[in-house]
N, C-alpha and C. Protein backbone atom coordinates (compact mmCIF):
# COMPACT_ATOMS: atom_id res chain seq x y z
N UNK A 1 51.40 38.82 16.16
CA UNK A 1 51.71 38.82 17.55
C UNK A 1 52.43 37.52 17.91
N UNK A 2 53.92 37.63 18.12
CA UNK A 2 54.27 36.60 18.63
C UNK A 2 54.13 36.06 20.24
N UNK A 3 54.00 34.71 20.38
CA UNK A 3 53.76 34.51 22.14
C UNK A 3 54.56 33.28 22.32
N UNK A 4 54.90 32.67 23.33
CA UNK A 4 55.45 31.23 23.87
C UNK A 4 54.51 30.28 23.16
N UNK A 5 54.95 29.06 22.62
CA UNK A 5 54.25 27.87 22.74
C UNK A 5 53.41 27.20 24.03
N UNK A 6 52.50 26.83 24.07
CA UNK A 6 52.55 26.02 25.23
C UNK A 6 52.91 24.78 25.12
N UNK A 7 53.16 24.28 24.29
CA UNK A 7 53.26 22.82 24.04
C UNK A 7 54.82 22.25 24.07
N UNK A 8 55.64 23.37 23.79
CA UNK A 8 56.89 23.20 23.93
C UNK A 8 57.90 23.76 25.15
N UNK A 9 59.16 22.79 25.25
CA UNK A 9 59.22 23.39 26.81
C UNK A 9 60.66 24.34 26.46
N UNK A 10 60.76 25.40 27.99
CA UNK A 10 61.46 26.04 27.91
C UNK A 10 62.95 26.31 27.41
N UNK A 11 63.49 26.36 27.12
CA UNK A 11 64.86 26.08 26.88
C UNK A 11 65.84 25.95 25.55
N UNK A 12 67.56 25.63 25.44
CA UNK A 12 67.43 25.90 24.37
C UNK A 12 67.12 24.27 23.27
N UNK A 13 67.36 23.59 21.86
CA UNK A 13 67.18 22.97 21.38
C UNK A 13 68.18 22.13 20.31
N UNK A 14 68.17 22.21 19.79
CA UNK A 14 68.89 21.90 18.43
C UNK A 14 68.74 20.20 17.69
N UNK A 15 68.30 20.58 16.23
CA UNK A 15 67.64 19.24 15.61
C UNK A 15 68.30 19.10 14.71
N UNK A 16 68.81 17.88 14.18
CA UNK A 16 69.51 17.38 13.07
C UNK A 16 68.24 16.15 12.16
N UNK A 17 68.10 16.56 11.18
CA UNK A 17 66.91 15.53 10.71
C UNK A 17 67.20 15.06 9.43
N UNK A 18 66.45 14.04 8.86
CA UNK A 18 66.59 12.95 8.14
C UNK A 18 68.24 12.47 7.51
N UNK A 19 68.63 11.92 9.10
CA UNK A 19 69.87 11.09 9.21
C UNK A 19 69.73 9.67 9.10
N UNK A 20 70.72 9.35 8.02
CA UNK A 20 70.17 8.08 7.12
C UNK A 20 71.23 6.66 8.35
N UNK A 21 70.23 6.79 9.43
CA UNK A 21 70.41 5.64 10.15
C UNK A 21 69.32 5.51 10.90
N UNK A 22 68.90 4.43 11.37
CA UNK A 22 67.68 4.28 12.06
C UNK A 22 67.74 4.64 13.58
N UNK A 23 66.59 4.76 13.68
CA UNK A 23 66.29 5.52 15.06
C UNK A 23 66.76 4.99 16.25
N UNK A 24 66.79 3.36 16.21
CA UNK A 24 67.26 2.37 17.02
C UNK A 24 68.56 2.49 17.73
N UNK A 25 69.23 2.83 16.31
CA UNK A 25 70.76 2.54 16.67
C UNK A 25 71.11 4.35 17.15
N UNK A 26 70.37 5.20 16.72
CA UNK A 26 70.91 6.16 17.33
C UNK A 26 70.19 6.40 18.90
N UNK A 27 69.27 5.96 18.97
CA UNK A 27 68.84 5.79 20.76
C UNK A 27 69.86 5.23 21.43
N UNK A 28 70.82 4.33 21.02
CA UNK A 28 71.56 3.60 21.87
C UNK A 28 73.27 4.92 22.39
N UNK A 29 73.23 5.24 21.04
CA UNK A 29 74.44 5.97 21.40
C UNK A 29 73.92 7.54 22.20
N UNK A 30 72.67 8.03 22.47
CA UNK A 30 71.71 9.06 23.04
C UNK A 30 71.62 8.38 24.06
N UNK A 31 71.46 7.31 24.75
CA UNK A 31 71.32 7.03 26.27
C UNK A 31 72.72 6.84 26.49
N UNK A 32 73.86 6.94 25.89
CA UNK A 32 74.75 6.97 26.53
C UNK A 32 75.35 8.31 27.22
N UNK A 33 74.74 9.56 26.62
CA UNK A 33 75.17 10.90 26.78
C UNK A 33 74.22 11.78 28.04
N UNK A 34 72.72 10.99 27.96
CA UNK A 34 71.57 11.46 28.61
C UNK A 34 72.14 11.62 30.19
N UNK A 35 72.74 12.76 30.52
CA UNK A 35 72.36 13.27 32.25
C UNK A 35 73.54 13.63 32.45
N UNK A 36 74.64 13.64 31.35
CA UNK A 36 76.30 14.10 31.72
C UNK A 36 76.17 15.46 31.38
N UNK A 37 77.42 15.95 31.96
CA UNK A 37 77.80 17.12 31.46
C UNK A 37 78.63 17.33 29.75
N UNK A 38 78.53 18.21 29.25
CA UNK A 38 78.82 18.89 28.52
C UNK A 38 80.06 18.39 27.63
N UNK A 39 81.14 18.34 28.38
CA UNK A 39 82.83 17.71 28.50
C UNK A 39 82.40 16.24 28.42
N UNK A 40 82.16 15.68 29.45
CA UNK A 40 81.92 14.07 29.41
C UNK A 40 81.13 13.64 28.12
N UNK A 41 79.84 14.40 28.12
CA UNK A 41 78.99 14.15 27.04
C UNK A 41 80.10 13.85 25.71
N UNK A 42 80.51 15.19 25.16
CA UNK A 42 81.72 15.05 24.01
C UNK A 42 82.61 13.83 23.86
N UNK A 43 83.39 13.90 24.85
CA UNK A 43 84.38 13.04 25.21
C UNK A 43 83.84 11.23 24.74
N UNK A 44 82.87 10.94 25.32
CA UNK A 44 81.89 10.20 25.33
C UNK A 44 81.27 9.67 23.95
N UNK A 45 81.28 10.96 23.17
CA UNK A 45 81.04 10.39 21.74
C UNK A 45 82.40 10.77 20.60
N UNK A 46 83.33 10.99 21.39
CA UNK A 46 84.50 11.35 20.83
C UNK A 46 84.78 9.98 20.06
N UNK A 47 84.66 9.00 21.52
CA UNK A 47 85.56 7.63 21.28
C UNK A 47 84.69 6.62 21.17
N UNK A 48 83.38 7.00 21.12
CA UNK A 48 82.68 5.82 20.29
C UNK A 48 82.54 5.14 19.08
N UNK A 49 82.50 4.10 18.95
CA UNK A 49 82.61 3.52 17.88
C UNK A 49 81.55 3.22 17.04
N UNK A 50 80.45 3.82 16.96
CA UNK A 50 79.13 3.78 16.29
C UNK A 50 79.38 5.31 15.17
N UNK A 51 79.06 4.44 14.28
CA UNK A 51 79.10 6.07 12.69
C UNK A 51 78.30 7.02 12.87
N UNK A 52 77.23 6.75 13.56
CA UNK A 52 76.38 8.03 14.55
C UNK A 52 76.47 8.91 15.54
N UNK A 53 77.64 8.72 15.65
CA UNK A 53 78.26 9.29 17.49
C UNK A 53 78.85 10.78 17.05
N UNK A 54 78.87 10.61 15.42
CA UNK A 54 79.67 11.91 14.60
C UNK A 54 78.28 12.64 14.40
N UNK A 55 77.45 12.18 14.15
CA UNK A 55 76.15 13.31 13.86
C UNK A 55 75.67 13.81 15.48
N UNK A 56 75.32 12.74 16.14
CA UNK A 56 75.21 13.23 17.50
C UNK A 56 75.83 14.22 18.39
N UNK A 57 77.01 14.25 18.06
CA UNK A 57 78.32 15.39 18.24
C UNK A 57 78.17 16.63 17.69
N UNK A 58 78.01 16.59 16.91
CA UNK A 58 77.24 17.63 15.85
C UNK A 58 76.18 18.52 16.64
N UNK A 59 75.12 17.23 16.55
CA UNK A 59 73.91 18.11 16.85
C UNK A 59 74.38 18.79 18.71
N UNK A 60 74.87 17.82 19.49
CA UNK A 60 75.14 18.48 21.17
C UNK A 60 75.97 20.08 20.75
N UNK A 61 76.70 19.99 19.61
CA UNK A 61 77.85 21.02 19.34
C UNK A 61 76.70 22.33 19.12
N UNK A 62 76.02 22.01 17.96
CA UNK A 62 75.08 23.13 17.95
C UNK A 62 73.92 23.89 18.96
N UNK A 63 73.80 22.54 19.71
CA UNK A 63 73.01 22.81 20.98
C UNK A 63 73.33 23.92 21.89
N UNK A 64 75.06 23.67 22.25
CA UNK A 64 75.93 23.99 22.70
C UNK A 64 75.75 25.33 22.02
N UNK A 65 76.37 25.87 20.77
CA UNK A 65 76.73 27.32 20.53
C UNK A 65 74.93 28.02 20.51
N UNK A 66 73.91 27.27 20.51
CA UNK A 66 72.57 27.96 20.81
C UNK A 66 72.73 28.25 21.95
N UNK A 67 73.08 27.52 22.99
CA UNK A 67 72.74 28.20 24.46
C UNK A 67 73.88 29.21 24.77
N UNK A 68 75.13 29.23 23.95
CA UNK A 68 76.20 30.09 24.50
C UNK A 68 75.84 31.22 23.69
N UNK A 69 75.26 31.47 22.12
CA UNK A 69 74.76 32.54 21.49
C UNK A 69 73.09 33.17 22.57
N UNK A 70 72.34 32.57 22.56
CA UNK A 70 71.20 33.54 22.57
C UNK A 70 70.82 33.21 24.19
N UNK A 71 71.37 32.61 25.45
CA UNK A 71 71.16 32.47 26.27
C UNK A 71 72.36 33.01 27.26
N UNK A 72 73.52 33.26 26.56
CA UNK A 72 74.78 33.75 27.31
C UNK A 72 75.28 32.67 28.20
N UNK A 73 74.51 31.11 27.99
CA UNK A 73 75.29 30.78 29.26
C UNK A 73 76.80 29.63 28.81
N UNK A 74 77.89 29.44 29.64
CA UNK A 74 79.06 28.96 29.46
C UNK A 74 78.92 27.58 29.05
N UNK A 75 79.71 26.97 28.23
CA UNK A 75 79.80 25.17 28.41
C UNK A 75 80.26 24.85 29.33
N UNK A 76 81.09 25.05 30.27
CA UNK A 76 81.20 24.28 31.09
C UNK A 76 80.11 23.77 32.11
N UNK A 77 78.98 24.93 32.21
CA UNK A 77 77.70 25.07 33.43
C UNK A 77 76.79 24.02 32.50
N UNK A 78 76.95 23.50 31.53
CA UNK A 78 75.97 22.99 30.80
C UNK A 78 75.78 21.21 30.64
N UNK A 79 74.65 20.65 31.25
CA UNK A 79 74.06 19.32 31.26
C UNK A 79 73.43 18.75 30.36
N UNK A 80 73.32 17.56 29.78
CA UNK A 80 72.29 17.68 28.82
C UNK A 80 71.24 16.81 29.66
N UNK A 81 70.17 17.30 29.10
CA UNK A 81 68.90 17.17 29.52
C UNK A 81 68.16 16.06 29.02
N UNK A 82 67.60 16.11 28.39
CA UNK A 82 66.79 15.59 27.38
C UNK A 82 67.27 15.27 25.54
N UNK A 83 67.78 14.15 25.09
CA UNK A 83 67.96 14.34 23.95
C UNK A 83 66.96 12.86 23.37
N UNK A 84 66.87 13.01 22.13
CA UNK A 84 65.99 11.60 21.35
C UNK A 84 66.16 11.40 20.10
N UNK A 85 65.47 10.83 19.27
CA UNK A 85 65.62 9.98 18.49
C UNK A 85 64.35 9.90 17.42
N UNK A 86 63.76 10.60 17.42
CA UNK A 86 62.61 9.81 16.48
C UNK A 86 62.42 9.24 15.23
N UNK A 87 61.20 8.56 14.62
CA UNK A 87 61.50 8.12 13.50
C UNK A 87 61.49 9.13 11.97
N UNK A 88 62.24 8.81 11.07
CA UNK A 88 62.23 9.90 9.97
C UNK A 88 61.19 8.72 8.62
N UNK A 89 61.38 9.68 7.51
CA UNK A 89 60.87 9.21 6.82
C UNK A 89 61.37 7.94 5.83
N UNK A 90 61.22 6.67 5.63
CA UNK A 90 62.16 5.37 4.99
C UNK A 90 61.82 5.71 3.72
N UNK A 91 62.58 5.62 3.39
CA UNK A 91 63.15 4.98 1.59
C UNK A 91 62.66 3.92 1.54
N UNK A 92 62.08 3.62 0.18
CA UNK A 92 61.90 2.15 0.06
C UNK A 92 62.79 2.16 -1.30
N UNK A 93 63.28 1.28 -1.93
CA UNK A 93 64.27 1.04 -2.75
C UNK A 93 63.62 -1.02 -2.86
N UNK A 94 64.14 -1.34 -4.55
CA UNK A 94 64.13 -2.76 -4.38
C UNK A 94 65.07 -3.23 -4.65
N UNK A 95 65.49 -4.63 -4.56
CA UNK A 95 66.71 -5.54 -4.85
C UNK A 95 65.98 -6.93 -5.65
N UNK A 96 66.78 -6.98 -6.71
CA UNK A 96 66.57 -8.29 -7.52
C UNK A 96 66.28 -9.51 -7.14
N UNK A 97 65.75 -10.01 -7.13
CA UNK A 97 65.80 -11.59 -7.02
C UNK A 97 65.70 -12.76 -7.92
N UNK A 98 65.63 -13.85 -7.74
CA UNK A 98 65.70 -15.02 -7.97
C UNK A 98 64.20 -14.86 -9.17
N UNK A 99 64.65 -15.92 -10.25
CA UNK A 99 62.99 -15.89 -11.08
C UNK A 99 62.35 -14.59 -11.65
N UNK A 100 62.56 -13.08 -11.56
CA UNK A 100 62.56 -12.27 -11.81
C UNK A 100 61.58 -11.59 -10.79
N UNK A 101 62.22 -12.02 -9.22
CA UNK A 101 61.33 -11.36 -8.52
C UNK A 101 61.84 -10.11 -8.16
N UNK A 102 61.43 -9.45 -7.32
CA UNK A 102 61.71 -8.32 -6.35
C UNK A 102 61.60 -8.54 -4.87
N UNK A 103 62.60 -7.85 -4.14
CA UNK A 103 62.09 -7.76 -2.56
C UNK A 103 62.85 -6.47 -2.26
N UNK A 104 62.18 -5.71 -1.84
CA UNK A 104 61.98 -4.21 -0.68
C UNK A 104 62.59 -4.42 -0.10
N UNK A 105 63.85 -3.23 0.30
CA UNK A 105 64.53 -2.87 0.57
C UNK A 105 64.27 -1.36 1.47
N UNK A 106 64.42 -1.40 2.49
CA UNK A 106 63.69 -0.12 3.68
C UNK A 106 65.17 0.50 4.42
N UNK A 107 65.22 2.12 3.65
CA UNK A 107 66.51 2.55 4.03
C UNK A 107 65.91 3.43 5.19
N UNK A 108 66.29 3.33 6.13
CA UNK A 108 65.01 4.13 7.54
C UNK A 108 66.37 5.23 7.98
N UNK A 109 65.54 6.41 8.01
CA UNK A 109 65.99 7.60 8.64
C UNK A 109 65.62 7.74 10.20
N UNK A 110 66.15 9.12 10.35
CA UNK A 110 65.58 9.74 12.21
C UNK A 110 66.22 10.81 12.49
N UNK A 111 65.08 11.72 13.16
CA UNK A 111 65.15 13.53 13.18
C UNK A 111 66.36 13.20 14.63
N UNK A 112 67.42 13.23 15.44
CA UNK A 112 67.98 13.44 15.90
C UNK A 112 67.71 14.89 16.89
N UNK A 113 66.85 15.02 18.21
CA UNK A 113 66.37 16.35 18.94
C UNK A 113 67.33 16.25 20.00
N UNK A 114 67.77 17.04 20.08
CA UNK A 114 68.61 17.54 21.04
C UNK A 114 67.60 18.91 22.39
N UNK A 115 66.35 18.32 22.97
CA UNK A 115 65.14 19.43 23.16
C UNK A 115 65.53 19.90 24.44
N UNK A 116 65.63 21.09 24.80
CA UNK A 116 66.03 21.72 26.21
C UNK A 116 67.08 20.97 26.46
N UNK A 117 67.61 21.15 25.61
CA UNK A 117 69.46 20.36 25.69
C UNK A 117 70.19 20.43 26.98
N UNK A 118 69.83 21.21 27.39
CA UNK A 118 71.54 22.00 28.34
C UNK A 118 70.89 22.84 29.17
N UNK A 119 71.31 22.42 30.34
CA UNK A 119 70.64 23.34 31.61
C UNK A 119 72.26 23.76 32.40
N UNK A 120 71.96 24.77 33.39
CA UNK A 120 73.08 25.05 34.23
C UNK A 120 73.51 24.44 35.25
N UNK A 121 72.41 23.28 35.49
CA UNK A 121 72.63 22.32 36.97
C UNK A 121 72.14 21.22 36.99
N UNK A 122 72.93 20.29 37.30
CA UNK A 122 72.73 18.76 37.07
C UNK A 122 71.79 18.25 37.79
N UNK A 123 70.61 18.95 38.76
CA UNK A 123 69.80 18.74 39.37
C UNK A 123 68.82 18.18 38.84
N UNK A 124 68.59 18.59 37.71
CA UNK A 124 67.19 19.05 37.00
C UNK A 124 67.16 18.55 35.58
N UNK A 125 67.72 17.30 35.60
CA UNK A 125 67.63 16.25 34.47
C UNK A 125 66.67 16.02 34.14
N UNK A 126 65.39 16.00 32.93
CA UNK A 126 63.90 15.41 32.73
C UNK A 126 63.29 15.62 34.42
N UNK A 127 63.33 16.00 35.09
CA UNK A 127 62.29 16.19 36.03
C UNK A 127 63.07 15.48 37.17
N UNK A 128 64.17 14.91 37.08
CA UNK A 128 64.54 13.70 38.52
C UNK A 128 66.16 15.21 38.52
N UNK A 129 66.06 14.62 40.38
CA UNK A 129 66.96 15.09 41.12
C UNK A 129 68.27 13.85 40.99
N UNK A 130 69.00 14.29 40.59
CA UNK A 130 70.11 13.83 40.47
C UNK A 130 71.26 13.28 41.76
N UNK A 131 70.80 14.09 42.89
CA UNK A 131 71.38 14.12 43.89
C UNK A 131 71.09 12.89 44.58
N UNK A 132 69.92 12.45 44.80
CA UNK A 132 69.68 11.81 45.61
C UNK A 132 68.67 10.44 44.87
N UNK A 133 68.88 8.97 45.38
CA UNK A 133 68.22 7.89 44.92
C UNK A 133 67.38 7.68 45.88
N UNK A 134 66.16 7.49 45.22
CA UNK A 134 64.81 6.89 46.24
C UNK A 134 65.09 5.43 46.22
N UNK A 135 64.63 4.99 47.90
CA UNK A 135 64.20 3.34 47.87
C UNK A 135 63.03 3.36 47.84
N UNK A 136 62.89 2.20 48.06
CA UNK A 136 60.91 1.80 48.19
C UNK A 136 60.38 2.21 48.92
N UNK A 137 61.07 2.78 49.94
CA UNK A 137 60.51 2.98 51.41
C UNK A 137 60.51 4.54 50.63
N UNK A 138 61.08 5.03 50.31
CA UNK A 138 60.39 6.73 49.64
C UNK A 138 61.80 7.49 50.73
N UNK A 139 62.89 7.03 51.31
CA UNK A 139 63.76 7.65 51.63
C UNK A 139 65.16 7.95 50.74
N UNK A 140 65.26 8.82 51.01
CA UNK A 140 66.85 8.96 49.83
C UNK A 140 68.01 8.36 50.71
N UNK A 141 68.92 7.62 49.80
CA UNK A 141 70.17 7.02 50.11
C UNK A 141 71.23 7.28 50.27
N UNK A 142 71.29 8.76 49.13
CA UNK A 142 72.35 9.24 49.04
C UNK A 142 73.00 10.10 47.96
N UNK A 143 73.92 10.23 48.12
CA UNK A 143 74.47 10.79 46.81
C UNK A 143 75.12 10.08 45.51
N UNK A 144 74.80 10.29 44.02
CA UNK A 144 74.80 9.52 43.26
C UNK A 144 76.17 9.19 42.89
């Protein structure tokens, strides 16, 4: 009997995993894409200059033909939502040293999630309204 997860959220996904760069450096080029559309998103890692911006592309691309295959909906209507970074599993490897020592060498991976990738409306980014910025006072300012 198949049923929904509860633990996982609605929507579509797409994961690229044990990409031999660390998690660090691909968070940086993932907050650059987090809350654009679709076009910008691409564009965005078109012309970046980080060697990760090509796997990241990748994985939004597949994200992309998941929601246009089994959800019917268009790229252009499509936001990304939520994407991350986590840690994968390191290599350890050693390097020679001096006197006939050794020192460890840590080649660090990271699963690349692309999770509820792509929604139809830029409203509904991780849970925040896009439209409008709160002050302290709890009134909205405006439009972003």
């Amino acid at each position: 009997m198949v049923g929904t997860k509860t633990n996982e959220r609605p929507g579509t996904r797409a994961v690229a995993r044990h990409i031999r760069v660390s998690a660090s450096k691909a968070r940086e080029v993932l907050d650059l894409i987090r809350g654009k559309s679709y076009g910008s998103a691409a564009e965005i890692l078109e012309f970046s200059e980080r060697a990760v911006s090509t796997v990241v592309a990748k994985c939004l691309d597949s994200a992309v033909a998941n929601a246009e295959h089994n959800d019917g909906i268009a790229a252009e209507e499509l936001y990304v939502t939520a994407c991350y970074a986590d840690v994968g599993p390191t290599l350890k490897r050693w390097r020679p040293r001096a006197r006939g020592r050794a020192t460890r060498i840590l080649k660090r991976t990271c699963h690349i999630t692309s999770h509820r990738a792509l929604t139809r409306t830029r409203r509904s980014v991780d849970g925040q309204n896009l439209g409008h910025r709160r002050t302290r006072s709890g009134r909205a300012s405006g439009t972003v």
